[in-house]
Protein backbone atom coordinates (compact mmCIF):
# COMPACT_ATOMS: atom_id res chain seq x y z
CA UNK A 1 -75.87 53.04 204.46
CA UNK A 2 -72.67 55.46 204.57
CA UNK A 3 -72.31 57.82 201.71
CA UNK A 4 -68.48 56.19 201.25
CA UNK A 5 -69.94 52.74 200.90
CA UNK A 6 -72.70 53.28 198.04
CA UNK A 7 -70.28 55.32 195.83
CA UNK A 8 -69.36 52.49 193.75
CA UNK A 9 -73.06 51.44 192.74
CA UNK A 10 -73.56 55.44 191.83
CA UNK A 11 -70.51 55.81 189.61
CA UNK A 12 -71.50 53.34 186.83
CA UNK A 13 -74.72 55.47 185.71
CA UNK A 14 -73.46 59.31 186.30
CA UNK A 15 -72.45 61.58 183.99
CA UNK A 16 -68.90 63.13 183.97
CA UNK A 17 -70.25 66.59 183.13
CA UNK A 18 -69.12 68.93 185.91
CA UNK A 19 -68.54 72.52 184.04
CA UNK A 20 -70.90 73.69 181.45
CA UNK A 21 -74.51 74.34 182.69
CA UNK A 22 -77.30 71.39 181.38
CA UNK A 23 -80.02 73.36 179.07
CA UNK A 24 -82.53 71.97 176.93
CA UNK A 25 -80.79 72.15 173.95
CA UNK A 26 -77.26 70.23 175.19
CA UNK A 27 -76.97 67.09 173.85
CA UNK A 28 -76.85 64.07 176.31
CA UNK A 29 -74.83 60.77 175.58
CA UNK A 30 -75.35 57.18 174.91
CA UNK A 31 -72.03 56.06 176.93
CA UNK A 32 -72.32 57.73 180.58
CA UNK A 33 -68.93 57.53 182.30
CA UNK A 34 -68.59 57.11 185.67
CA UNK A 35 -67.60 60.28 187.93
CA UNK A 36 -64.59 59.52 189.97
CA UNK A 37 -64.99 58.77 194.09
CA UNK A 38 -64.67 61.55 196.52
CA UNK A 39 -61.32 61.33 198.48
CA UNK A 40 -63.02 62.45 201.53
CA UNK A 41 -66.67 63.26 201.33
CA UNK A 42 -67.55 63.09 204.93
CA UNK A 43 -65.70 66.75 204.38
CA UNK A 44 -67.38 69.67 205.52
CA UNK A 45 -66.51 71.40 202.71
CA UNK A 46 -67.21 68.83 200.41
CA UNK A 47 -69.78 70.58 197.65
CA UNK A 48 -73.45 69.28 198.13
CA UNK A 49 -74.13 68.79 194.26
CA UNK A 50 -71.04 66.46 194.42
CA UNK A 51 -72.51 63.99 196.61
CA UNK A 52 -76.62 64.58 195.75
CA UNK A 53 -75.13 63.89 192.33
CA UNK A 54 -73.74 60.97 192.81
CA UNK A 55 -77.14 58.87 194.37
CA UNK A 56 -78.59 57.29 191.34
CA UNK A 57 -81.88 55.87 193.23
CA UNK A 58 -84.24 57.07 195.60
CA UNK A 59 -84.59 56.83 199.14
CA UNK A 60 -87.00 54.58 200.47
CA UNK A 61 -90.09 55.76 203.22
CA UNK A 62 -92.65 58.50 202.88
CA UNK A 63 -92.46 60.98 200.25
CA UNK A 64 -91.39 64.31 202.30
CA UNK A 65 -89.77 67.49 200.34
CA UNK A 66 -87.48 69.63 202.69
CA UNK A 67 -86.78 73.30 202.26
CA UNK A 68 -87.22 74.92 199.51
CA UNK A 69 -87.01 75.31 195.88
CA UNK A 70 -83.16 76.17 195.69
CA UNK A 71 -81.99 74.57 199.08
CA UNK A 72 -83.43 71.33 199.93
CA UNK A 73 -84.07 68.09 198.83
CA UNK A 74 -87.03 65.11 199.23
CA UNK A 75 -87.41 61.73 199.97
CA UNK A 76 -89.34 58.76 198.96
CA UNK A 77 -88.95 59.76 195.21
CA UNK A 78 -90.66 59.00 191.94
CA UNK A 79 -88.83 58.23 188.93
CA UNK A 80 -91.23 59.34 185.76
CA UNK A 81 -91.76 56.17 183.33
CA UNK A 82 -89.82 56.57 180.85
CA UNK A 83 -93.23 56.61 178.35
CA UNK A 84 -96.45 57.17 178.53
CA UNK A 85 -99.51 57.53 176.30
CA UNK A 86 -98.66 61.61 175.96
CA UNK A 87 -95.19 62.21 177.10
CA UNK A 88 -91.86 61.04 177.08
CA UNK A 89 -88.88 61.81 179.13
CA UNK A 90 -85.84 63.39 177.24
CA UNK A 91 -82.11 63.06 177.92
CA UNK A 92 -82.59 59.90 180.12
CA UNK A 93 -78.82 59.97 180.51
CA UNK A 94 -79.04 62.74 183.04
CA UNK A 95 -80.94 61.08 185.64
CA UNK A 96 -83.17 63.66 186.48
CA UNK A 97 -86.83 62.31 185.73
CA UNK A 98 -87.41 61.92 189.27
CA UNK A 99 -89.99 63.63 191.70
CA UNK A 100 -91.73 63.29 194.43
CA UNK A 101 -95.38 61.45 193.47
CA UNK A 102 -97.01 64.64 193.53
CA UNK A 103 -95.20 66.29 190.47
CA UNK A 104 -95.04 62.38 188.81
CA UNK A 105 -98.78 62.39 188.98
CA UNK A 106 -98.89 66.11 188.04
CA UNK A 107 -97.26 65.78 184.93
CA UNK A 108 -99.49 62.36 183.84
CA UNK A 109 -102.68 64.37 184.25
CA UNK A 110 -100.92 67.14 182.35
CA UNK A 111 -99.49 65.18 179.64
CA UNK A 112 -103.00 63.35 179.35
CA UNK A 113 -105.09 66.91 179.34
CA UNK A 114 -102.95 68.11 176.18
CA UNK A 115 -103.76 66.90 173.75
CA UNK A 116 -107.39 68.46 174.24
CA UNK A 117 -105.85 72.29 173.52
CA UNK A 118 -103.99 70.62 170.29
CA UNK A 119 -100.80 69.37 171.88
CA UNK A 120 -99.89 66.05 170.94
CA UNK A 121 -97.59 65.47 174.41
CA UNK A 122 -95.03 66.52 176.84
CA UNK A 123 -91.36 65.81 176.16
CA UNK A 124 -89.67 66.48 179.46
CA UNK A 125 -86.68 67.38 179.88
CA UNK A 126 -84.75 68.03 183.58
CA UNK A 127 -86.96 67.56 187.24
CA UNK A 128 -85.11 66.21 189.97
CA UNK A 129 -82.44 63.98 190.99
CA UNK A 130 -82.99 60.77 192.79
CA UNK A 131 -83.41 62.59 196.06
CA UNK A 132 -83.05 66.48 194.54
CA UNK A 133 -80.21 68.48 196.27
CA UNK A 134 -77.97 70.79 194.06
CA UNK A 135 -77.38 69.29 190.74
CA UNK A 136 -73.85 68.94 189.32
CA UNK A 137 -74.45 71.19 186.18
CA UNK A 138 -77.25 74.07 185.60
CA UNK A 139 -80.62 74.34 187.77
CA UNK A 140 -80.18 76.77 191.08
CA UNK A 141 -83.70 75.02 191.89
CA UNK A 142 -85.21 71.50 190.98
CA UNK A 143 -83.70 70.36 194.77
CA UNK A 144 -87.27 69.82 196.07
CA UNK A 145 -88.93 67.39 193.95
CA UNK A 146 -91.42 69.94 192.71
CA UNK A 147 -90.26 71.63 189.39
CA UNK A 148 -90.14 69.89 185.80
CA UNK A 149 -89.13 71.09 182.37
CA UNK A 150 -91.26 70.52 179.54
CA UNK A 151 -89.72 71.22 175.92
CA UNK A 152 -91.31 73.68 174.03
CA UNK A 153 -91.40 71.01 171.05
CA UNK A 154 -94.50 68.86 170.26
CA UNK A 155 -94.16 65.44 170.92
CA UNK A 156 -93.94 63.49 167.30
CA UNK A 157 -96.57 60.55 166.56
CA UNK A 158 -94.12 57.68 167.75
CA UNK A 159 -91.72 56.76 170.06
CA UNK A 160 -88.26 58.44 169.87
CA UNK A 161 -85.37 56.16 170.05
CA UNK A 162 -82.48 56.79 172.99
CA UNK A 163 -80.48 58.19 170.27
CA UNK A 164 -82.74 60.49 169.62
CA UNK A 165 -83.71 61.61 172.67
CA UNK A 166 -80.10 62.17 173.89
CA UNK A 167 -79.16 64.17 170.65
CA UNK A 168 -82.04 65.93 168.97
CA UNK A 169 -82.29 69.59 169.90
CA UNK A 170 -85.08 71.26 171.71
CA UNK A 171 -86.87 74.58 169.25
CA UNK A 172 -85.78 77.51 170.31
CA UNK A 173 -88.91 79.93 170.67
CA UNK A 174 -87.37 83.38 170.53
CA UNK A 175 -86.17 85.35 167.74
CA UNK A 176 -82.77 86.34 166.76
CA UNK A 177 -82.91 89.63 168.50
CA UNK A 178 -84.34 88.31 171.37
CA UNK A 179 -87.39 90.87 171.46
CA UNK A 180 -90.42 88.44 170.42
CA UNK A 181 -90.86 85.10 169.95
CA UNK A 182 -90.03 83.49 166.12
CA UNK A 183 -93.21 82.92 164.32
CA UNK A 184 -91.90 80.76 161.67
CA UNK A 185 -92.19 78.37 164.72
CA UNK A 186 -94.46 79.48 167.52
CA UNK A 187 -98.18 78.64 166.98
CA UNK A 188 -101.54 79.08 169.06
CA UNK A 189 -101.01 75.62 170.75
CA UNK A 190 -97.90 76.91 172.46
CA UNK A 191 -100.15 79.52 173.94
CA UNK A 192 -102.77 76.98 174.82
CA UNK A 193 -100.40 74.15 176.40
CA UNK A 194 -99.23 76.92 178.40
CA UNK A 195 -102.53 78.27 179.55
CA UNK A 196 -103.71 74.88 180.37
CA UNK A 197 -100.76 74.66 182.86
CA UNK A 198 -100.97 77.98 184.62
CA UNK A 199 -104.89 77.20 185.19
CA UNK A 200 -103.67 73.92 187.31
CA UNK A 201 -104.16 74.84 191.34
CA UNK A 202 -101.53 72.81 192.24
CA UNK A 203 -99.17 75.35 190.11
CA UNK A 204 -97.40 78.31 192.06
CA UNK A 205 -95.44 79.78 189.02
CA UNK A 206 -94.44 79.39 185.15
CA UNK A 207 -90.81 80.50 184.18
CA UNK A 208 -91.01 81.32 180.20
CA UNK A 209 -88.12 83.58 178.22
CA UNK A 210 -89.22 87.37 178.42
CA UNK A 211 -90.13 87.11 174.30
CA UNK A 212 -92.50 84.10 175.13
CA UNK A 213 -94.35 85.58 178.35
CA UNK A 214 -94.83 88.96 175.40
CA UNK A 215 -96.37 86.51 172.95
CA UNK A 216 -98.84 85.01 175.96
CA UNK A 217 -99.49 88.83 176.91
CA UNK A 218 -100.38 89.32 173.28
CA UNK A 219 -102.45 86.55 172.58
CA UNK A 220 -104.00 85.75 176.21
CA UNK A 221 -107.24 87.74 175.02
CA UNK A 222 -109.71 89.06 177.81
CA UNK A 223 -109.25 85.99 179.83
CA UNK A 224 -105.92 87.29 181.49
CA UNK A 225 -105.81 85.73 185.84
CA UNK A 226 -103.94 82.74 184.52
CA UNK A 227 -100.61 85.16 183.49
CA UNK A 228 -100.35 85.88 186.92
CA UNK A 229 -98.06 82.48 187.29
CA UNK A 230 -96.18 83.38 184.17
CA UNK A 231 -93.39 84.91 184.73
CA UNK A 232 -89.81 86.21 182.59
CA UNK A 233 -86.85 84.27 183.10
CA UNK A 234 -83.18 84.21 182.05
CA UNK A 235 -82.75 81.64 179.15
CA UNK A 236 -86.22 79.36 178.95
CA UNK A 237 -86.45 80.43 175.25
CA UNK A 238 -86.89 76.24 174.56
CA UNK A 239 -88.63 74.84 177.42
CA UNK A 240 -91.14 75.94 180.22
CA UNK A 241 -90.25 75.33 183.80
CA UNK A 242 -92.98 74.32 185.63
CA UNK A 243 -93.41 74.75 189.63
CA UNK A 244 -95.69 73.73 191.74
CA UNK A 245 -96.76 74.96 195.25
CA UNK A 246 -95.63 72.88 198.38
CA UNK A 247 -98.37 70.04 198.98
CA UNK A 248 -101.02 69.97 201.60
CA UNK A 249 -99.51 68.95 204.64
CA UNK A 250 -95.52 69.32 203.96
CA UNK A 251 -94.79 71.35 206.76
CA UNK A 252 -90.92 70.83 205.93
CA UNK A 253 -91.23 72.50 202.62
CA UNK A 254 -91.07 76.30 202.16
CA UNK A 255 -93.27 77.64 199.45
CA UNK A 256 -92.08 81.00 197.77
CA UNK A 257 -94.12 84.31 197.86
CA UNK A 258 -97.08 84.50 195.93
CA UNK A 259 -96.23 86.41 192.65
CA UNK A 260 -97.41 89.64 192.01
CA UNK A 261 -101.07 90.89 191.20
CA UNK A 262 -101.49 91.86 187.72
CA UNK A 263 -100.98 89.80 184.66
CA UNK A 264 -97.49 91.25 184.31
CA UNK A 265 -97.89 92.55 181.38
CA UNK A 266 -96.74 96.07 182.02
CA UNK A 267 -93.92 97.68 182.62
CA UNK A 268 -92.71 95.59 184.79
CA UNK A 269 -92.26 93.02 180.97
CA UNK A 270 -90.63 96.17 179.30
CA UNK A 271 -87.51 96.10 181.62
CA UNK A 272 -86.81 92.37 179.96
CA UNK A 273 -86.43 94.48 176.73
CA UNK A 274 -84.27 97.38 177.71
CA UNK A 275 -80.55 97.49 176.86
CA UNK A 276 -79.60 96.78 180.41
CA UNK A 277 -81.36 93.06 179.96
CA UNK A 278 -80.36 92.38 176.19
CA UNK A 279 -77.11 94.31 176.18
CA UNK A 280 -75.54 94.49 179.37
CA UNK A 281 -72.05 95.98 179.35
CA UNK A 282 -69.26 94.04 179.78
CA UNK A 283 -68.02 94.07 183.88
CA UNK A 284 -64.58 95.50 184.37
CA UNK A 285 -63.52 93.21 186.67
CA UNK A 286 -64.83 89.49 186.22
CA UNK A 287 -67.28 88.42 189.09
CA UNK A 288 -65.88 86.42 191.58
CA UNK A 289 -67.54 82.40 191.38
CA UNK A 290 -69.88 82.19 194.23
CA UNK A 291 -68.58 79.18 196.66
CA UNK A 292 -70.16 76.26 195.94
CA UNK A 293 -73.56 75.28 198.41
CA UNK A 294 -72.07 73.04 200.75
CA UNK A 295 -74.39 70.60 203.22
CA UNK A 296 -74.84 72.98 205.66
CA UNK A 297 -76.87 75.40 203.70
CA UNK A 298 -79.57 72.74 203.59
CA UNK A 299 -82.09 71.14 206.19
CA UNK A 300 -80.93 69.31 208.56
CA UNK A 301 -82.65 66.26 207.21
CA UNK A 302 -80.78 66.56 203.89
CA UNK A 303 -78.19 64.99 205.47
CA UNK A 304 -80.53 62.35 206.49
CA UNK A 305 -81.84 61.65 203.08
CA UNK A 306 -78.53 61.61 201.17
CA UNK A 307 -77.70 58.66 203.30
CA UNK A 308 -80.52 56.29 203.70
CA UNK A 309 -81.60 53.54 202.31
């Protein structure tokens, strides 16, 4: 069906959130308004997150990620139930619980192993869209179907209302001066839940704040190969990103380079701390905004995908 003709259907559950980036910590909302149509998005121009973000349900046929990481998308998505015995999804107004049914079924045997290393269960926040793409706000990556947030906060002993889980704020990890993590609220199970995940096969890397990846350094003990996958990252001082290697078989999808040898714990860490990192100065002249990716950056069958079924 033509992009032009399924607009309508996609406006009434979209959010109207097209500047500030989405993080863990911004509040979602219990009345989604609709994003106004396109004047002409058959445009070359036209910015891929604007129309990706405006499909609110998968496509049908076999589940197939293109590209990679930060320039593709997938079909035959998953949408993550909503909740399950050990997780539930947060900020359901965003519409981005969806996957392909490799990271779905990931995250259920993940959610389900957690609770043997003393974590209760996964709140998660931000995977894909419908059929991935660029998102409208935050996220370079999550276009493949393959990469999931999970909140660095335990998952309470009941189910959390939509009020809730649009409004309450994720912990932030990392202390004030952004040199170590807080321990009035990190504990050993943090440590564990993220251990547990980095020994998965099917996961190619862990993105964790600099402070937290210190704390795993610190407390990883002699048992250290599984660090390998963690690895510093701009903001991630409330969740965990999560990403796992292309499947078996996707020929389509590009899988990055492996990540270094070494548990990274080195001084290849101690560059997250210098002033450079923490205290940049100021540019003289403000950056100039990077064009926005446009369809033609991404596969070929992108185009496909947006418009099917």
């Amino acid at each position: 069906m033509p992009l032009t003709v399924r607009l309508p259907c996609a406006l009434a559950f979209t959010l109207a959130m097209l500047a500030a980036p989405a993080m863990a910590q911004d509040k979602g909302t219990l009345d989604p308004k609709p994003l106004p149509p396109l004047a002409n998005p058959n445009d070359p121009s036209t910015p891929a997150k604007a129309l990706f973000g405006r499909v609110t349900a998968p496509s049908s046929g076999p589940a197939v990620p293109y590209g990679s990481y930060a320039k593709g998308c997938f079909s035959g998505g998953e949408g993550l139930p909503f909740d399950g015995p050990t997780w539930q999804v947060m900020r359901p107004s965003r519409n981005r619980r969806w996957g392909t049914p490799y990271l779905i079924s990931f995250i259920e045997r993940l959610a389900n192993k957690a609770p043997q290393v003393g974590w209760p269960g996964l709140l998660v926040g931000d995977m894909a869209q419908p059929r991935g793409g660029p998102m409208l706000t935050g996220h370079a990556s999550h276009q493949i179907g393959l990469d999931a947030d999970v909140w660095l906060t335990p998952m309470p002993n009941r189910t959390l209302t939509r009020a809730e889980r649009e409004q309450i704020s994720a912990t932030d990890m990392v202390r004030a001066d952004r040199r170590d993590i807080d321990e009035e609220v990190w504990t050993p199970a943090h440590t564990a839940l993220i251990r547990l995940t980095a020994r998965q096969p099917e996961v190619a890397r862990i993105f964790v704040n600099a402070a937290i990846k210190k704390a795993l350094c610190r407390e990883a003990g002699s048992d250290r190969g599984w660090l390998t996958k963690v690895r510093p990252m701009y903001g991630h001082n409330y969740h965990y990103h999560i990403r796992l290697a292309c499947p078996r078989g996707a020929e389509s999808c590009n899988d990055q380079a492996p990540p270094p040898s070494g548990d990274g714990c080195g001084s290849e860490l101690d560059y997250w701390f210098s002033a450079a990192v923490l205290n940049p100065p100021k540019p003289k002249h403000p950056p100039r905004p990077k064009p926005p990716m446009t369809m033609a950056a991404l596969p070929d069958a992108c185009r496909t995908v947006l418009h099917a079924r």
